[in-house]
Protein backbone atom coordinates (compact mmCIF):
# COMPACT_ATOMS: atom_id res chain seq x y z
CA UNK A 1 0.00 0.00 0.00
CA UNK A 2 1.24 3.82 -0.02
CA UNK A 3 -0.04 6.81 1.44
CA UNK A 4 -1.09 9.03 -1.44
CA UNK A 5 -1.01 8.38 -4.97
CA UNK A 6 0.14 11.69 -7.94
CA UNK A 7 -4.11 12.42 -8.35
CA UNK A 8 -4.76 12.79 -4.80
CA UNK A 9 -7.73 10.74 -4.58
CA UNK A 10 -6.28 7.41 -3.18
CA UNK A 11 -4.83 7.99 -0.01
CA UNK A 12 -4.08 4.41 1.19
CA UNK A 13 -4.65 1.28 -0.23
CA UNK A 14 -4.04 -2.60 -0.40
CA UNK A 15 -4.20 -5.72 -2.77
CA UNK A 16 -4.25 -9.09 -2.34
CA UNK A 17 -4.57 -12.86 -4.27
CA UNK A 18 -5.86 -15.98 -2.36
CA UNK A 19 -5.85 -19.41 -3.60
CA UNK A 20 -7.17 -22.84 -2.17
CA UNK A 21 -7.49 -25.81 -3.35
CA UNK A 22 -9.16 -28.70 -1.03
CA UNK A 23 -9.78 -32.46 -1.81
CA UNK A 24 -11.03 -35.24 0.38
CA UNK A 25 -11.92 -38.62 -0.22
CA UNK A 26 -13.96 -40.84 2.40
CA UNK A 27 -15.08 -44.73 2.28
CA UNK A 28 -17.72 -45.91 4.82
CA UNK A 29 -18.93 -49.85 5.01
CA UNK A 30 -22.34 -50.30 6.34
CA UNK A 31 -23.84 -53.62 7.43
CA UNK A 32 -27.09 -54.15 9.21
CA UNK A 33 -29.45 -57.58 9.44
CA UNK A 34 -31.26 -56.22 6.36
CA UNK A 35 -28.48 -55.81 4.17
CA UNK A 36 -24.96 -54.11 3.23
CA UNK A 37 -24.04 -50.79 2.05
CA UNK A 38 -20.35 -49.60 0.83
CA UNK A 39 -19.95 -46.16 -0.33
CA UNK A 40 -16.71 -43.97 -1.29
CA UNK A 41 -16.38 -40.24 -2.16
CA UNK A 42 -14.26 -37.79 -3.49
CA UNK A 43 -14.52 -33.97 -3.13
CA UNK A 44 -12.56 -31.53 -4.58
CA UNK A 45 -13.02 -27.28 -4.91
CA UNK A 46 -10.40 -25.15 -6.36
CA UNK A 47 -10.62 -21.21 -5.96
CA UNK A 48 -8.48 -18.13 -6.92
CA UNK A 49 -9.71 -15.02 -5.86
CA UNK A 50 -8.23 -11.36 -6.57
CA UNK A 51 -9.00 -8.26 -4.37
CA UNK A 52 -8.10 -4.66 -3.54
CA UNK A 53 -9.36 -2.25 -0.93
CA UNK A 54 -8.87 1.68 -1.30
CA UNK A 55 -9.75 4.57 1.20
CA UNK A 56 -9.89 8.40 0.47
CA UNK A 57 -9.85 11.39 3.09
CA UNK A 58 -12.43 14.18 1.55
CA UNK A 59 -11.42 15.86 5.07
CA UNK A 60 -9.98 15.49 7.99
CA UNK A 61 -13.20 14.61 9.51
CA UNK A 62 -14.91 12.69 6.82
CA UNK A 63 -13.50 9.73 4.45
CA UNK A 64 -14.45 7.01 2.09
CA UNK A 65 -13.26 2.86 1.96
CA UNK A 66 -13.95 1.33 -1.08
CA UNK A 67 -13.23 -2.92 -1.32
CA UNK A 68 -14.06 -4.77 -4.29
CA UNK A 69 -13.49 -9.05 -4.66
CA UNK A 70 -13.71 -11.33 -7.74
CA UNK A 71 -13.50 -14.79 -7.23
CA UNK A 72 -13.68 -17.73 -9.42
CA UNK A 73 -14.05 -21.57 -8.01
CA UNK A 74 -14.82 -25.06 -9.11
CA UNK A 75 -16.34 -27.63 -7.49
CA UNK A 76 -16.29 -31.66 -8.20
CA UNK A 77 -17.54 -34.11 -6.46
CA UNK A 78 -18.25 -38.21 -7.62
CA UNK A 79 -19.35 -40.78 -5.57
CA UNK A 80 -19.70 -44.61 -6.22
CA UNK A 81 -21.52 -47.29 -3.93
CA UNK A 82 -22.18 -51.07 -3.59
CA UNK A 83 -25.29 -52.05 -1.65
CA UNK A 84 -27.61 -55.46 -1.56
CA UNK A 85 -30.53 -56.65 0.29
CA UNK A 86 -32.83 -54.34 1.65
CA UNK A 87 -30.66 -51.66 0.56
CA UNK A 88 -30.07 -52.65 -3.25
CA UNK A 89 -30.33 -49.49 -5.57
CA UNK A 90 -30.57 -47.02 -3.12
CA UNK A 91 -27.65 -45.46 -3.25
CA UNK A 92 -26.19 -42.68 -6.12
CA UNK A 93 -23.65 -43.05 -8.31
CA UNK A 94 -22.11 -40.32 -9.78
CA UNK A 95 -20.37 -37.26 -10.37
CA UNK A 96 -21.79 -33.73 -10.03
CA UNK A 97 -19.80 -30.08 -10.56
CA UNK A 98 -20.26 -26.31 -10.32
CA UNK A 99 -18.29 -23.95 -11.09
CA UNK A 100 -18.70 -20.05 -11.80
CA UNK A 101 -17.23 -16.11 -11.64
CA UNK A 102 -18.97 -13.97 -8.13
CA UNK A 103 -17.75 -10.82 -7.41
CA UNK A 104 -18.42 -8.67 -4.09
CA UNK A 105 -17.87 -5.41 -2.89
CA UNK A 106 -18.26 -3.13 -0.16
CA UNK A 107 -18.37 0.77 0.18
CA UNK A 108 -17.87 2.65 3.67
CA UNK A 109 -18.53 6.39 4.69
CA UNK A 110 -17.35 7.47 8.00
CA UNK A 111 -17.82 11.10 9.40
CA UNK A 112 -16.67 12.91 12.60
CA UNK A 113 -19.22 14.70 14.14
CA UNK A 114 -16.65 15.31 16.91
CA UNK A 115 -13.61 13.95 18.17
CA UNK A 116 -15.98 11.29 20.35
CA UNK A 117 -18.57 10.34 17.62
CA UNK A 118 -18.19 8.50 14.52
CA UNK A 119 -21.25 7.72 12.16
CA UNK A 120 -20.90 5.33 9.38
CA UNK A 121 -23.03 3.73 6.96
CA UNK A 122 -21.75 0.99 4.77
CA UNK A 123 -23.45 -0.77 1.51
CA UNK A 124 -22.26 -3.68 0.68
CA UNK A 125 -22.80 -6.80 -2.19
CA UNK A 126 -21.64 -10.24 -0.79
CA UNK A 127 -22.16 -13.75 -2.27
CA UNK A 128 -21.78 -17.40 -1.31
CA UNK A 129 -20.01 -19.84 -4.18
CA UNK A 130 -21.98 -22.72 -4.91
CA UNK A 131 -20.84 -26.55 -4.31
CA UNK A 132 -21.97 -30.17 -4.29
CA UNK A 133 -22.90 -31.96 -1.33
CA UNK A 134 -21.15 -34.62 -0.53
CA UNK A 135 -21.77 -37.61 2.45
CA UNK A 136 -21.28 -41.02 3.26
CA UNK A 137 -24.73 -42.39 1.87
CA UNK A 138 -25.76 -40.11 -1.06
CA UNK A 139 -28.86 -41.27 -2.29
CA UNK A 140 -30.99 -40.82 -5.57
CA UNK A 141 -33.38 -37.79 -4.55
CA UNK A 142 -30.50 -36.12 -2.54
CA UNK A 143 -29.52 -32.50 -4.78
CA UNK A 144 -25.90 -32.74 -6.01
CA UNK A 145 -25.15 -29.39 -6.41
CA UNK A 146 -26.48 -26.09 -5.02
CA UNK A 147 -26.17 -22.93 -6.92
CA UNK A 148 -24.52 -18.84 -5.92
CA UNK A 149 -26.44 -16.98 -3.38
CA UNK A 150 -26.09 -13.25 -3.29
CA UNK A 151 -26.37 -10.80 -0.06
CA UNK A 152 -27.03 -7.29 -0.07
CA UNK A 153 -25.84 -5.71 3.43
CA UNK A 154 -26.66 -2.27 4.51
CA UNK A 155 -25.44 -0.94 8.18
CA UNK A 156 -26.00 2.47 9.73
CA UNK A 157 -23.88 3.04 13.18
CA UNK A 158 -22.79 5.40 15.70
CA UNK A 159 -18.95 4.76 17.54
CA UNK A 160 -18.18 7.04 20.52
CA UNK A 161 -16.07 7.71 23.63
CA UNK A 162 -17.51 9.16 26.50
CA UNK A 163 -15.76 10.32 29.66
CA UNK A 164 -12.31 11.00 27.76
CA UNK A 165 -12.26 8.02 26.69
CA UNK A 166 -12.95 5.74 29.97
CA UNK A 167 -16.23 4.24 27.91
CA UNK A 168 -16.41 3.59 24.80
CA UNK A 169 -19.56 2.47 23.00
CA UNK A 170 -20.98 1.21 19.44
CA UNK A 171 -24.39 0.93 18.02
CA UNK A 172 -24.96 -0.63 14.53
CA UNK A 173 -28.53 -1.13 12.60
CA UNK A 174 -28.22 -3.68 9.73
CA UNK A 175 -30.37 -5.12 7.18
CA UNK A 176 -29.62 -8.12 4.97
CA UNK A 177 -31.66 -9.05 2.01
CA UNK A 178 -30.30 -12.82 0.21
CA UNK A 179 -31.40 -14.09 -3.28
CA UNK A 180 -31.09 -18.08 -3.81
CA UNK A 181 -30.21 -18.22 -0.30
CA UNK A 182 -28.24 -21.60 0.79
CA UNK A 183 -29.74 -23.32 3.65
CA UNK A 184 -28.21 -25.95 5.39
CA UNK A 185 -30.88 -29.20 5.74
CA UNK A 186 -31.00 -32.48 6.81
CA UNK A 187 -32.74 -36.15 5.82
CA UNK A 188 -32.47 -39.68 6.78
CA UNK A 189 -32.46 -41.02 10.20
CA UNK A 190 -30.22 -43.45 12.00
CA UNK A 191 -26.80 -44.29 9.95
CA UNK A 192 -28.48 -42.41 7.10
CA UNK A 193 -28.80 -39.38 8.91
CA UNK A 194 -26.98 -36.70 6.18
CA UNK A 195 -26.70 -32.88 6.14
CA UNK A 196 -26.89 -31.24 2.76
CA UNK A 197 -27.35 -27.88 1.07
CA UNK A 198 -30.21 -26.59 -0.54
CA UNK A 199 -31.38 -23.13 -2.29
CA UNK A 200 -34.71 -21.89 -0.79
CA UNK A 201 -34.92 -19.05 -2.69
CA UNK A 202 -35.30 -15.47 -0.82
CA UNK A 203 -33.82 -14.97 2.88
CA UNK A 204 -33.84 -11.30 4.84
CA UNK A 205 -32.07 -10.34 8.30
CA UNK A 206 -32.58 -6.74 9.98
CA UNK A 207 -31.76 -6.09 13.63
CA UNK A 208 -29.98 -4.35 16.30
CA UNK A 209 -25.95 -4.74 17.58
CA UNK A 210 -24.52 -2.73 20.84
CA UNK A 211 -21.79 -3.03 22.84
CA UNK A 212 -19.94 -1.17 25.82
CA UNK A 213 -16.79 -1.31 27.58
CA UNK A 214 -15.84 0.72 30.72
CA UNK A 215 -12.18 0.82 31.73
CA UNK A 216 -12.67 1.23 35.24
CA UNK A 217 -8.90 1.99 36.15
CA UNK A 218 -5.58 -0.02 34.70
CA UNK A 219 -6.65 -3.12 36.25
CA UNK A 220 -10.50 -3.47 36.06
CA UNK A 221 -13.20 -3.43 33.06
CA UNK A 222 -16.73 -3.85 32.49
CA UNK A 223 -18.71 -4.79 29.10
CA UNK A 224 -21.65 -5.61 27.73
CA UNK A 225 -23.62 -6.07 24.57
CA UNK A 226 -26.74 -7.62 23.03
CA UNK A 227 -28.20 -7.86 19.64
CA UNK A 228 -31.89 -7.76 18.47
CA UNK A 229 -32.66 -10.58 15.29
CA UNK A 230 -35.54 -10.70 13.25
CA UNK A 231 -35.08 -13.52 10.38
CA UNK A 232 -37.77 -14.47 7.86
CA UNK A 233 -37.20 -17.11 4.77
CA UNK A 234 -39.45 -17.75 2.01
CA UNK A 235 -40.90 -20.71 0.94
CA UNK A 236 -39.41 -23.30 -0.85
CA UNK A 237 -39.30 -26.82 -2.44
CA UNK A 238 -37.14 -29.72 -1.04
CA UNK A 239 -37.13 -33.31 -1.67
CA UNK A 240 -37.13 -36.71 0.45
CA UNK A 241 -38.11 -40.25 -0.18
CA UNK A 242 -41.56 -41.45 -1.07
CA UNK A 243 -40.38 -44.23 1.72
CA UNK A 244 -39.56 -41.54 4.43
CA UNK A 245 -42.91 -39.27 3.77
CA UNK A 246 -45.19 -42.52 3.74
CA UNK A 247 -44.53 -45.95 3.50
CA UNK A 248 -47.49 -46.63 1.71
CA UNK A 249 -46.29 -43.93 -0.77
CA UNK A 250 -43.36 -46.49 -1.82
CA UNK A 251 -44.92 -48.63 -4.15
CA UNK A 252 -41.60 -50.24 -5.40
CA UNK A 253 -39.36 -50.37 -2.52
CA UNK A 254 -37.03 -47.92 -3.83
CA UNK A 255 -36.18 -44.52 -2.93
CA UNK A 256 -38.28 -42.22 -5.09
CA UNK A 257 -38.15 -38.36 -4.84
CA UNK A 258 -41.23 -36.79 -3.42
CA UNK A 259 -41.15 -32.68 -3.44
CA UNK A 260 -42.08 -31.49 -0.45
CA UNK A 261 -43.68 -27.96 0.35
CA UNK A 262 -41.25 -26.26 3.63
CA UNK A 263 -43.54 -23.16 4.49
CA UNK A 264 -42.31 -19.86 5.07
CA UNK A 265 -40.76 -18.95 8.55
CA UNK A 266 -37.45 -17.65 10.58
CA UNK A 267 -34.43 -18.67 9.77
CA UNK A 268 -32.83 -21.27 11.77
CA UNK A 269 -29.76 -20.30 14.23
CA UNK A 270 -31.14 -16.96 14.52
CA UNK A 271 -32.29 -16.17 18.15
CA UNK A 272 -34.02 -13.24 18.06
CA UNK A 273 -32.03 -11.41 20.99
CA UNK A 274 -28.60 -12.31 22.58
CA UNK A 275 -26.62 -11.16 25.71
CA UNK A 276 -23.27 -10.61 27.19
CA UNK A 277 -22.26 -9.04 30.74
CA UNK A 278 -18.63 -9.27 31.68
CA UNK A 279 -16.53 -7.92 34.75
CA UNK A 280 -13.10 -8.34 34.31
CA UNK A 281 -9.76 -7.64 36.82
CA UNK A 282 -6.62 -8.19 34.44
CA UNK A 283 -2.94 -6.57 36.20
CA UNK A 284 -0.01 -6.95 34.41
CA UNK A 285 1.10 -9.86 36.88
CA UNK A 286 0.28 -11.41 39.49
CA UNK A 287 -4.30 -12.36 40.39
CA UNK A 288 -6.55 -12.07 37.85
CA UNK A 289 -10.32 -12.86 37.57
CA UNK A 290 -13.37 -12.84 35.57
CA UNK A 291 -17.14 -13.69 35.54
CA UNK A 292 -19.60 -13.04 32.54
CA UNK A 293 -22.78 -14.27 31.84
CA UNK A 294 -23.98 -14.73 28.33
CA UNK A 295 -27.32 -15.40 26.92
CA UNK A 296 -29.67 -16.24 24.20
CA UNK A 297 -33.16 -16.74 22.85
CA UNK A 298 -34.68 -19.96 21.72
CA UNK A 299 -34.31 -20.64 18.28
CA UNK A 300 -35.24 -23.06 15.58
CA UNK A 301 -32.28 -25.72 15.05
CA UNK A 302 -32.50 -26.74 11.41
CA UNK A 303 -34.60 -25.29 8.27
CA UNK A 304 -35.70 -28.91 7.58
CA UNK A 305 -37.93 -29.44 10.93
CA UNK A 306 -39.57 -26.66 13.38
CA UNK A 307 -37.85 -28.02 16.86
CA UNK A 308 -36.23 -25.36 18.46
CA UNK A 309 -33.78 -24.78 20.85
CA UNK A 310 -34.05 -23.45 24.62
CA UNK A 311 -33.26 -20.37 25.47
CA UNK A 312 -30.05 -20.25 28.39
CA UNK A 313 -28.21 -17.73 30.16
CA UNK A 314 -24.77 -18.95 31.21
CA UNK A 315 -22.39 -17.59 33.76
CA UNK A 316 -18.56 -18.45 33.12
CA UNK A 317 -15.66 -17.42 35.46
CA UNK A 318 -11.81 -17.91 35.72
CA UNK A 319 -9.57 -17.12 38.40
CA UNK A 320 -5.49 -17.21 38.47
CA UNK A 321 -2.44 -15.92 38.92
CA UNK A 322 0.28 -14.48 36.57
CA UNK A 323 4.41 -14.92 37.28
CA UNK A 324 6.49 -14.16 34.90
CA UNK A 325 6.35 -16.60 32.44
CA UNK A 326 4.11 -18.86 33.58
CA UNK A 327 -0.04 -18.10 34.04
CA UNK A 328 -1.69 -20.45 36.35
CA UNK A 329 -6.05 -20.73 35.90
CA UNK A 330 -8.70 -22.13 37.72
CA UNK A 331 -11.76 -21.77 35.57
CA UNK A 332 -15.49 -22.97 35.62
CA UNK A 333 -18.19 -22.71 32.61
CA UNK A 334 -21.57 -22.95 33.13
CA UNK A 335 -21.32 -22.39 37.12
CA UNK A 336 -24.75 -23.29 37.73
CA UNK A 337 -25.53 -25.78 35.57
CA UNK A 338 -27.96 -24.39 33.45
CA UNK A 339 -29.79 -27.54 31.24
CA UNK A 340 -30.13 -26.83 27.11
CA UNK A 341 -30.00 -28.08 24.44
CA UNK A 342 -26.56 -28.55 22.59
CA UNK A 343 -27.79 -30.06 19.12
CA UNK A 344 -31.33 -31.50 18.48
CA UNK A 345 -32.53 -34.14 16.04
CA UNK A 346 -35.79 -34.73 14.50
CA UNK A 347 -36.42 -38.14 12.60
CA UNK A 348 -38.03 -41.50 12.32
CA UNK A 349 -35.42 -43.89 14.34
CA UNK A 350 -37.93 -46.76 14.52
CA UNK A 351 -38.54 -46.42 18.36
CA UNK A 352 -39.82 -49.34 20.13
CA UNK A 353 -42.23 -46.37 22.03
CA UNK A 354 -43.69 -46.69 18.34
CA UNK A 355 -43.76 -50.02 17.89
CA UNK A 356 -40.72 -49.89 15.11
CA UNK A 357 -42.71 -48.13 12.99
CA UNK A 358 -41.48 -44.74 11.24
CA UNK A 359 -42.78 -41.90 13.31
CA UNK A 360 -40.58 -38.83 13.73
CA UNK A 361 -39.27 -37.81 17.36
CA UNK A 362 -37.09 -35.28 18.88
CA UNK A 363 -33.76 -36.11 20.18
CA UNK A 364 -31.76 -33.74 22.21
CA UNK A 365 -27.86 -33.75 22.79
CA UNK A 366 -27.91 -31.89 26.13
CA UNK A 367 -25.00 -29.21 26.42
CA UNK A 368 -22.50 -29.49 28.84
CA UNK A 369 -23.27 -29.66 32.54
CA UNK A 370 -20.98 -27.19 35.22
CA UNK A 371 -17.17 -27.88 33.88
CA UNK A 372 -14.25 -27.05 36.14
CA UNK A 373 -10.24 -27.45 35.30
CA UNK A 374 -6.90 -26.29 35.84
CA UNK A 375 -4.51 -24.93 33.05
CA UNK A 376 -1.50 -24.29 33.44
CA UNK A 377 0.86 -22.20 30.23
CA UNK A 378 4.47 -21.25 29.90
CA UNK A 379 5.21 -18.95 27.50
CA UNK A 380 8.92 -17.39 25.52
């Protein structure tokens, strides 16, 4: 980068190149009394992407940031199986690709009402590249690919410093409008239980973000945020076994694809409000301590099903001691041992509650009771 270029109108500025290229391969033998599956994979995506950011002072109180990315990427995936018995024909054999050109970019005004206030606003076009899923057990009605989605992101915000500087505070209001947006699903139950990718067409986002921090003295702090979500997706078409939907849709004992209707609703992973409080003492040496508590709303877990999670509030803390180059910590999460939900599950497992028959139920994966350790870290 330099610091001002012969027209006066770039002031500072950076470019950059990133590459990746990934590939995995997976095999997986399944056997069961009703029959035998074997299925192997291989995944590959290959990107190069080019971008450049540039920033211009009209004044010394107001200024401009200008970013711009192009990316291109391929994706390849092929899969092969073996199965017999019960599970004969079931699984997908294949190869499936996608590949394309995105480009994103993002423009930033800032202005300095004073020396303690900084509004900004920010517009900005974002994308995600499109790919194949890939899992152990692809089946026949599972989509292969999914295509681009493209985000439009527009933020409005207020930085500040109060009290020369002792507090120091941010406020941001957002709104987030996707086209073809990706949503991550799930089918199957049991060993067949498989997350995959899916385009469900439009997707918006528009809340609320604050935070705080106090600097007490040297030694001690206080901060805090929360955020404010509201999510809503449209509807959208997804697809699952005639066998899974109804068994006396499944005329021919194999898997046939059966569109299904998912209705309009929030988005999953998106509470709608979220919380932080933390106190911390930090010296240079010697004791140090901290306690926060952090919260959340309940939420939906997955765009496939409408279980949702509990809401929780949490309270962590950590205390040690510092000498020279070694930092002793005694440290407990979730003190009091609040009980949520880590994951949750909702599928036909063939519960003997159900007689074996294929009736979908809620499973939870509890999160971790009251956890206390001792660390110990040397450091040069």
């Amino acid at each position: 980068s330099q610091q001002e270029d012969a027209l006066g109108i770039i002031d500072r500025w950076t470019i950059g190149f990133h590459y990746q290229h990934l590939k995995e391969d997976s095999i997986a033998d399944y056997d069961d009394d009703f029959g035998t599956m074997d299925a192997s994979s291989k995944y590959e995506n290959e990107s190069y992407a080019l971008f450049g950011q540039t920033a211009h002072d009209f004044s010394q109180t107001t200024r401009i940031i200008v970013g711009l990315r192009v990316e291109q990427y391929e994706v390849d995936a092929r899969s092969k199986g073996m199965d017999s018995g019960y599970y004969d024909g079931r699984l997908n054999n294949g190869s499936s690709s996608e590949d394309g050109t995105l480009w994103g970019g993002k423009i930033t005004l800032e202005h300095d009402l004073n020396k303690n206030h900084t509004l900004f606003a920010s517009a900005a076009r974002g994308y995600k590249a499109g790919g194949a899923n890939v899992s152990t057990f692809s089946f026949g009605f599972d989509p292969k690919t999914y295509e681009d989605e493209t985000l439009y992101n527009f933020e409005l915000g207020l930085r500040s410093d109060w009290y020369e500087a002792a507090v120091t505070t941010q406020i941001t209001g957002f709104y987030l409008q996707r086209q073809n947006a990706q949503l991550r699903d799930s089918v199957g139950a049991g060993g067949f239980f498989r997350y995959l990718t899916v385009n469900g067409n439009d997707a918006s986002h528009y809340g609320l973000e604050a935070e705080a921090t106090w600097q007490i003295d040297e030694n001690w702090s206080v901060s805090a945020g929360f955020g404010l979500l509201e999510t809503t997706r449209d509807s959208y078409t997804a697809f699952d076994s005639d066998e899974s939907i109804d068994d006396s849709l499944d005329v021919d004992d194999i898997d046939d694809p059966v569109a299904v209707q998912i209705d309009s609703r929030s988005l999953a992973n998106a509470p709608n409000y979220n919380y932080f409080l933390r106190i911390n003492y930090q010296p240079e040496s010697g004791l140090f301590a901290h306690i926060e508590l952090t919260g959340s709303d309940s939420y939906y877990e997955s765009n496939s099903h409408d279980e949702k999670r509990s809401e929780f509030a949490l309270v962590n803390a950590a205390i040690g001691y510092r000498y020279e180059n070694w930092t002793f910590t005694l440290w407990a999460k979730n003190l009091f041992d609040e009980r949520y939900e880590k994951r949750i599950f909702y599928f036909n497992n063939f519960h003997p509650d159900d007689a074996y028959a294929r009736v979908n139920r809620r499973y939870e994966n509890p999160a971790n009771p009251s956890t206390f350790g001792v660390t110990a870290n040397y450091s040069w």
